[in-house]
C-alpha atoms as a PDB file:
ATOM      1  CA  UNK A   1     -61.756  36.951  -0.899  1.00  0.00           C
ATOM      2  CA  UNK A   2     -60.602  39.993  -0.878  1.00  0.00           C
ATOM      3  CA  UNK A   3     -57.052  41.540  -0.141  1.00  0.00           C
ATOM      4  CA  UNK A   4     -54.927  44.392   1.047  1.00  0.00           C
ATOM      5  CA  UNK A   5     -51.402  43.179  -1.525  1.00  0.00           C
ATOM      6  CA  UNK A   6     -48.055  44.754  -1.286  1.00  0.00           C
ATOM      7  CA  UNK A   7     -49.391  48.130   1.421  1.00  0.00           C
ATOM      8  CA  UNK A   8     -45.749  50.471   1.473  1.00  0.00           C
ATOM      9  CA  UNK A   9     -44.561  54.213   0.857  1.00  0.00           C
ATOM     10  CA  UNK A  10     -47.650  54.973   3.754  1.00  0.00           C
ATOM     11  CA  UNK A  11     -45.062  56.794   5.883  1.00  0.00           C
ATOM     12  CA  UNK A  12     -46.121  60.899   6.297  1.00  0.00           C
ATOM     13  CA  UNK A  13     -42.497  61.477   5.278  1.00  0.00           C
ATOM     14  CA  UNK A  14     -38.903  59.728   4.622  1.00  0.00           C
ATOM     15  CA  UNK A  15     -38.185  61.150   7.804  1.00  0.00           C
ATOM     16  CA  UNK A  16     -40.386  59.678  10.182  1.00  0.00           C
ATOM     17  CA  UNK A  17     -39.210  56.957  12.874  1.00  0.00           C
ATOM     18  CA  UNK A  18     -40.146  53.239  13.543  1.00  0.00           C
ATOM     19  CA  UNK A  19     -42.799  53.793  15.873  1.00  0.00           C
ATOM     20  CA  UNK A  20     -45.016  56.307  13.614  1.00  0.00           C
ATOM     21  CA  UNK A  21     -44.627  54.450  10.351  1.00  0.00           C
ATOM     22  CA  UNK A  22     -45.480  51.619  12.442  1.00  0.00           C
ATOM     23  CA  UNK A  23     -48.621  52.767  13.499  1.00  0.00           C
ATOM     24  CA  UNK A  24     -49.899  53.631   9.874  1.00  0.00           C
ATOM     25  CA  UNK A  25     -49.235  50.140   8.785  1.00  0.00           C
ATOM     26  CA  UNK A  26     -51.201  48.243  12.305  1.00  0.00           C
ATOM     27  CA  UNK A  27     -54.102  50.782  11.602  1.00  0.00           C
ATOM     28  CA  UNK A  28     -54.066  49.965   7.642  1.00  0.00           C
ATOM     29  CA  UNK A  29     -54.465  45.995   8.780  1.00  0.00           C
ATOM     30  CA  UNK A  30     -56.746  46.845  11.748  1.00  0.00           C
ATOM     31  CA  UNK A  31     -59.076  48.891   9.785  1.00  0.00           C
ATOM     32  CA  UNK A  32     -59.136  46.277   6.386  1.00  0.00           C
ATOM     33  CA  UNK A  33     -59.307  43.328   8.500  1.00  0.00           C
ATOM     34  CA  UNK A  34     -61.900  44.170  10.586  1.00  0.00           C
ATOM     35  CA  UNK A  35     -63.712  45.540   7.959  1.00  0.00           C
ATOM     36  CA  UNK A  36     -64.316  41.695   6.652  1.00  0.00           C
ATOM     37  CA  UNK A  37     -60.824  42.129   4.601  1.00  0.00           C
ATOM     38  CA  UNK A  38     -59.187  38.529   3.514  1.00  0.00           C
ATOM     39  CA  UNK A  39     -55.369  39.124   3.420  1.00  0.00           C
ATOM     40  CA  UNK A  40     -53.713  41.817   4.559  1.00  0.00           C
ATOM     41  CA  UNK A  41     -50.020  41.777   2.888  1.00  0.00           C
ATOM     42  CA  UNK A  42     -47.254  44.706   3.491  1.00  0.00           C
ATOM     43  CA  UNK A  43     -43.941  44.823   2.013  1.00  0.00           C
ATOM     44  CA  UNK A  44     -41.331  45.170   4.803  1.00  0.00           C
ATOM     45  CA  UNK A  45     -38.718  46.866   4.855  1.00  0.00           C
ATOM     46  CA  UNK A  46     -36.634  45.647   7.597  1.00  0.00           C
ATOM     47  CA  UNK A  47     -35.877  42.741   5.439  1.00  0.00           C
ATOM     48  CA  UNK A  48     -32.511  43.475   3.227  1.00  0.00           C
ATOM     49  CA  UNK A  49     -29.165  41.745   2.101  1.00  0.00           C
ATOM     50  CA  UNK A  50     -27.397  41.306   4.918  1.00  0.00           C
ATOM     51  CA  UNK A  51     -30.359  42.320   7.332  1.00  0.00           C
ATOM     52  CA  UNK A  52     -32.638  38.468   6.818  1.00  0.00           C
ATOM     53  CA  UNK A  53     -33.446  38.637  10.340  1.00  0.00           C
ATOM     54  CA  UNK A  54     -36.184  41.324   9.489  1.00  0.00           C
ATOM     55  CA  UNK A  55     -34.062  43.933  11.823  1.00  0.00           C
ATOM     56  CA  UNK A  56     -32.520  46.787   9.083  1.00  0.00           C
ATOM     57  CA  UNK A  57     -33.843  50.057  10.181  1.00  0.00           C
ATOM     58  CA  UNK A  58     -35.188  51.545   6.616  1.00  0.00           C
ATOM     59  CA  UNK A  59     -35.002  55.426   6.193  1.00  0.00           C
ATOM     60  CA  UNK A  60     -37.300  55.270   3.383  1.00  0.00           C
ATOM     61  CA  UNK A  61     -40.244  55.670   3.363  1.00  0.00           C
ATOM     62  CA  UNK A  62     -42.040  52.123   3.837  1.00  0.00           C
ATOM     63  CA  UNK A  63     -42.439  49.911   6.687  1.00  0.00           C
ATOM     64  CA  UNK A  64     -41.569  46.828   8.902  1.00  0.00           C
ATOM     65  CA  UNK A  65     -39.630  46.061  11.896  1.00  0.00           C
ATOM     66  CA  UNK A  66     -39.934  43.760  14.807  1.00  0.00           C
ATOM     67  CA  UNK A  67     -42.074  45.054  16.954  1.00  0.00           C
ATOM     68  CA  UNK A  68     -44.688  45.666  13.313  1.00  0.00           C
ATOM     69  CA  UNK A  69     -44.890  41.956  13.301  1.00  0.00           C
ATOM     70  CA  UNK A  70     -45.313  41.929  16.844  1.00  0.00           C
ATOM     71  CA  UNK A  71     -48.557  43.788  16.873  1.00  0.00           C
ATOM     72  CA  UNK A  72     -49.626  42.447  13.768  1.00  0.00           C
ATOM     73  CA  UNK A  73     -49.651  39.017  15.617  1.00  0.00           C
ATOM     74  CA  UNK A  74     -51.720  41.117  18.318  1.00  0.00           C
ATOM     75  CA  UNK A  75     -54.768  41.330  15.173  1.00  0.00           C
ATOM     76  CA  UNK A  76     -54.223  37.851  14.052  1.00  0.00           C
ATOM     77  CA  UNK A  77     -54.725  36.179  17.543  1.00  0.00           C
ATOM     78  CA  UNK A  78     -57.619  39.115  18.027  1.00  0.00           C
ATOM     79  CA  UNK A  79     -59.258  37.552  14.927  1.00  0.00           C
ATOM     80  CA  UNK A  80     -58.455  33.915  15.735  1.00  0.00           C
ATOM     81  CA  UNK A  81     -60.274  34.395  19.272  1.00  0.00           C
ATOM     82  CA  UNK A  82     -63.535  35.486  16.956  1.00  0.00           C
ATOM     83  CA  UNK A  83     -63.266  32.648  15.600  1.00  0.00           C
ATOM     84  CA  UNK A  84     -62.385  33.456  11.643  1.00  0.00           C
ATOM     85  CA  UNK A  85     -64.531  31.330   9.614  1.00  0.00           C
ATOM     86  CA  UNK A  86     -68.083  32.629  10.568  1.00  0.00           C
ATOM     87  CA  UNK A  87     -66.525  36.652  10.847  1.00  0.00           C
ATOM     88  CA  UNK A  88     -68.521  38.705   8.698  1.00  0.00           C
ATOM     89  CA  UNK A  89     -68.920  42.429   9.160  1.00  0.00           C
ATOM     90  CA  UNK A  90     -71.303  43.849  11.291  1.00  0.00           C
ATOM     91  CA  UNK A  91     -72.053  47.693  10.616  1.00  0.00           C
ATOM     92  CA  UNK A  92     -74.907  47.873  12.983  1.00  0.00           C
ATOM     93  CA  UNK A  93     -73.039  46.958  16.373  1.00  0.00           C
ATOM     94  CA  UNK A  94     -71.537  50.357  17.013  1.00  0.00           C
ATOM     95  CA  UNK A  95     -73.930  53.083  16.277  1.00  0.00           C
ATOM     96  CA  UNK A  96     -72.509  55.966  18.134  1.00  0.00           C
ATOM     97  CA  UNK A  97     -68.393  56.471  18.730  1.00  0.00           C
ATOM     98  CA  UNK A  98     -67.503  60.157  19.037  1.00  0.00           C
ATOM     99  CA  UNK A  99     -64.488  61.643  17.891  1.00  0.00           C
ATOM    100  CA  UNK A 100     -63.735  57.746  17.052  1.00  0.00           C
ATOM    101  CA  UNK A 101     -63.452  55.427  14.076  1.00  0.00           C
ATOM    102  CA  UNK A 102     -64.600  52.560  14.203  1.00  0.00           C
ATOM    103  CA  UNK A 103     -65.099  48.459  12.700  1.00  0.00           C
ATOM    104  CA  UNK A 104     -67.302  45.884  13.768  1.00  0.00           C
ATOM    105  CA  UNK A 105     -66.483  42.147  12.673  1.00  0.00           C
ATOM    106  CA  UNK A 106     -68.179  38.981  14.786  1.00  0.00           C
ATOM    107  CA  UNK A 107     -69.933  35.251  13.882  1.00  0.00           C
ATOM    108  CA  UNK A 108     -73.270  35.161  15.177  1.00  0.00           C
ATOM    109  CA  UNK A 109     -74.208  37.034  18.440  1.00  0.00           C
ATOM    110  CA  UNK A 110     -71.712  35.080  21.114  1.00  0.00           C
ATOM    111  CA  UNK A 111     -68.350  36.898  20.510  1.00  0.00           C
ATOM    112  CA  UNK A 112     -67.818  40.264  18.627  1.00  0.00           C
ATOM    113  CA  UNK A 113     -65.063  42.225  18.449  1.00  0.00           C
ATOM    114  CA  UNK A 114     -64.793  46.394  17.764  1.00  0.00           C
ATOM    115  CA  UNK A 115     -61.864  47.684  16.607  1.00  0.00           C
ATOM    116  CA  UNK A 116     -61.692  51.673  17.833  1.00  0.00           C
ATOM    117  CA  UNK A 117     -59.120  54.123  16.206  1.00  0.00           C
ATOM    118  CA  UNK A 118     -59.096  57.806  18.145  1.00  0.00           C
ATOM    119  CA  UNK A 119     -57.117  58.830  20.902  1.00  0.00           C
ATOM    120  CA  UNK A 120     -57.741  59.652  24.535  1.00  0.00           C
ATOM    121  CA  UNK A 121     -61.334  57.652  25.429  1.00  0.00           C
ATOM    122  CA  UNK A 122     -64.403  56.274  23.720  1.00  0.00           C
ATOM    123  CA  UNK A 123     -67.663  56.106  24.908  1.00  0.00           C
ATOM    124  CA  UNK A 124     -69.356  53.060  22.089  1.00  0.00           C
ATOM    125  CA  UNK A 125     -72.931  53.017  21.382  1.00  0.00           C
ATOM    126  CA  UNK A 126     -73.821  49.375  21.085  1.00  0.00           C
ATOM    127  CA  UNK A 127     -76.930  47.390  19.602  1.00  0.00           C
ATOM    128  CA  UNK A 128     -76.680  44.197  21.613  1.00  0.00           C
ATOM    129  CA  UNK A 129     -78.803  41.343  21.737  1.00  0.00           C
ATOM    130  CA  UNK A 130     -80.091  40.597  25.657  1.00  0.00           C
ATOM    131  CA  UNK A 131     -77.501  38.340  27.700  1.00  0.00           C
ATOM    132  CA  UNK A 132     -74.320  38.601  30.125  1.00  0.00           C
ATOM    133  CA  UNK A 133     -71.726  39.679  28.536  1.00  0.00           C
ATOM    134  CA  UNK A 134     -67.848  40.157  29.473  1.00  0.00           C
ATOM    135  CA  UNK A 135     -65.566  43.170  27.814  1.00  0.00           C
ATOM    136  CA  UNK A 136     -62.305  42.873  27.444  1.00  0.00           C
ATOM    137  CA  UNK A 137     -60.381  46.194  25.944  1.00  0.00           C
ATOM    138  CA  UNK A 138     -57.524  44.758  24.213  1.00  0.00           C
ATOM    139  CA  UNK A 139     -54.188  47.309  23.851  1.00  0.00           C
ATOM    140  CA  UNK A 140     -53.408  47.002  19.683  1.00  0.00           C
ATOM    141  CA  UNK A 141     -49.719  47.481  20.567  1.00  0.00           C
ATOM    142  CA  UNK A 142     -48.993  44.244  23.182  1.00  0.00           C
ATOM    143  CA  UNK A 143     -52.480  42.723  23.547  1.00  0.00           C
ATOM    144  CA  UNK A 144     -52.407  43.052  27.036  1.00  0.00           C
ATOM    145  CA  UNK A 145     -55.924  43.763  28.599  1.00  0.00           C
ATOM    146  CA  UNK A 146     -56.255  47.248  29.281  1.00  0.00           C
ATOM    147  CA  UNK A 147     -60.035  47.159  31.090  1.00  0.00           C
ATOM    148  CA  UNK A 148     -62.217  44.028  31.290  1.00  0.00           C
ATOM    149  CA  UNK A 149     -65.431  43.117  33.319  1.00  0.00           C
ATOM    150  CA  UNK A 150     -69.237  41.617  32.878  1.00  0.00           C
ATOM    151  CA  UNK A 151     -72.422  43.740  32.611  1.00  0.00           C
ATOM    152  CA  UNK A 152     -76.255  42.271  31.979  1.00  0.00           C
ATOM    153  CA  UNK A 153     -77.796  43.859  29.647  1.00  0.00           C
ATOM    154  CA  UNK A 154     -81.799  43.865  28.527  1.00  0.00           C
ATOM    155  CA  UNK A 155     -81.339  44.131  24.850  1.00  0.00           C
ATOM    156  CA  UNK A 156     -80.849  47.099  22.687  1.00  0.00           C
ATOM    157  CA  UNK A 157     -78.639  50.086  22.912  1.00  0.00           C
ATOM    158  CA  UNK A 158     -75.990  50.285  25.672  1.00  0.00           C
ATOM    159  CA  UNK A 159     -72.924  52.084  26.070  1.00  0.00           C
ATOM    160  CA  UNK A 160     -69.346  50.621  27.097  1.00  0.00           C
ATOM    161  CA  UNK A 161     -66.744  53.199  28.047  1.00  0.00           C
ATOM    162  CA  UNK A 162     -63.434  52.432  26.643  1.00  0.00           C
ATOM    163  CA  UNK A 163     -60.085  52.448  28.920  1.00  0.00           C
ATOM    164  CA  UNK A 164     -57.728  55.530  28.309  1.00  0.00           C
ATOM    165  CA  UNK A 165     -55.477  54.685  24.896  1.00  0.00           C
ATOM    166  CA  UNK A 166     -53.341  56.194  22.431  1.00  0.00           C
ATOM    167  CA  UNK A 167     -54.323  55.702  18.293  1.00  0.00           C
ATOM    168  CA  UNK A 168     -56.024  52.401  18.796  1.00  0.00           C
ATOM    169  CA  UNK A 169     -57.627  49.955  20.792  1.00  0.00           C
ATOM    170  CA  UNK A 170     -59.684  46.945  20.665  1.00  0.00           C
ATOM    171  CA  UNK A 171     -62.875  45.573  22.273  1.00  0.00           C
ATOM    172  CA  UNK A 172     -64.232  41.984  22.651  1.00  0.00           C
ATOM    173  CA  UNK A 173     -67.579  40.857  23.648  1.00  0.00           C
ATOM    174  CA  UNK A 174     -68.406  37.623  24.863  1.00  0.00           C
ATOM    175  CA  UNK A 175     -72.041  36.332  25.381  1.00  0.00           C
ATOM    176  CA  UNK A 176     -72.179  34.329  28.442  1.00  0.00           C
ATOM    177  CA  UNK A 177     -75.836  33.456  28.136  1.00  0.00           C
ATOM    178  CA  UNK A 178     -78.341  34.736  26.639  1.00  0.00           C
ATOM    179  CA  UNK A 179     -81.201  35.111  29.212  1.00  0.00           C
ATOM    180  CA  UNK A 180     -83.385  34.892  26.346  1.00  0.00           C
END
């Protein structure tokens, strides 16, 4: 197994707020996790003497607050709803994502999940086996659903549009059958 151990001092500056540092750190885990990454492991800084609740607000640079671990539980359940122990990477789902980066994890051919790191829209090219399949576009930030619906599709390459986001988002795809 493999791990991400003691991520920090990923700020852009000393001077940046919450919300950006934030963002570096939920992309860092994102992007390792998905990537078939085994432990991702950050040093907060919003826990200090006097400050055990987790709620200091650091000027440093480094990272960690409350809403961090918030949307790091947002990947964990993501992952958990894969189902973990079968994950494994899979670099030929997504073979087209302009002006996006992107990581493919999933455990067989019934769920996969696509994490997409851009801004704006993505339009995924997808190599999916034949079957019904619901999308659900999960928002990285407070896992609510941002777009979700069912399409048939004949096999092959397809392409899913993403809903409008801002630095992340992720997709899940759920075989309903298989039609095979």
């Amino acid at each position: 197994m493999v791990s991400f151990d003691e991520t920090g001092f990923a700020s852009p500056s000393d001077r940046v707020a919450a919300p950006e540092t934030d963002a570096v750190y939920r992309r860092q885990a994102w992007e390792f996790l998905m990537a078939g990454g085994g432990i991702f492991s950050m040093l907060d800084y919003s826990f200090a003497v006097g400050h055990e609740d987790g709620t200091v607000v650091n000027r440093a640079p480094g990272g960690g607050s409350p809403a961090l671990r918030r949307q790091l539980r947002v990947l964990k359940d993501f992952l958990e709803s894969l189902g973990v122990p079968a994950l494994k990477p899979l670099r030929g789902l997504v073979v087209s994502a302009p002006g996006a980066f992107t990581r493919a994890l999933g455990g067989g051919e019934k769920v996969l999940g696509v994490y997409v790191r851009g801004d704006g829209r993505s339009v995924l090219g997808l190599d999916l086996p034949k079957g019904t399949w619901r999308e659900e576009w999960i928002d990285t930030k407070t896992s609510a659903v941002a777009k979700q619906g069912a399409f048939a599709h004949e096999g092959g390459r397809c392409e899913r549009s993403s809903p409008p986001y801002e630095g992340d988002v992720a997709l899940r795809l759920v075989r309903e059958n298989d039609d095979r």
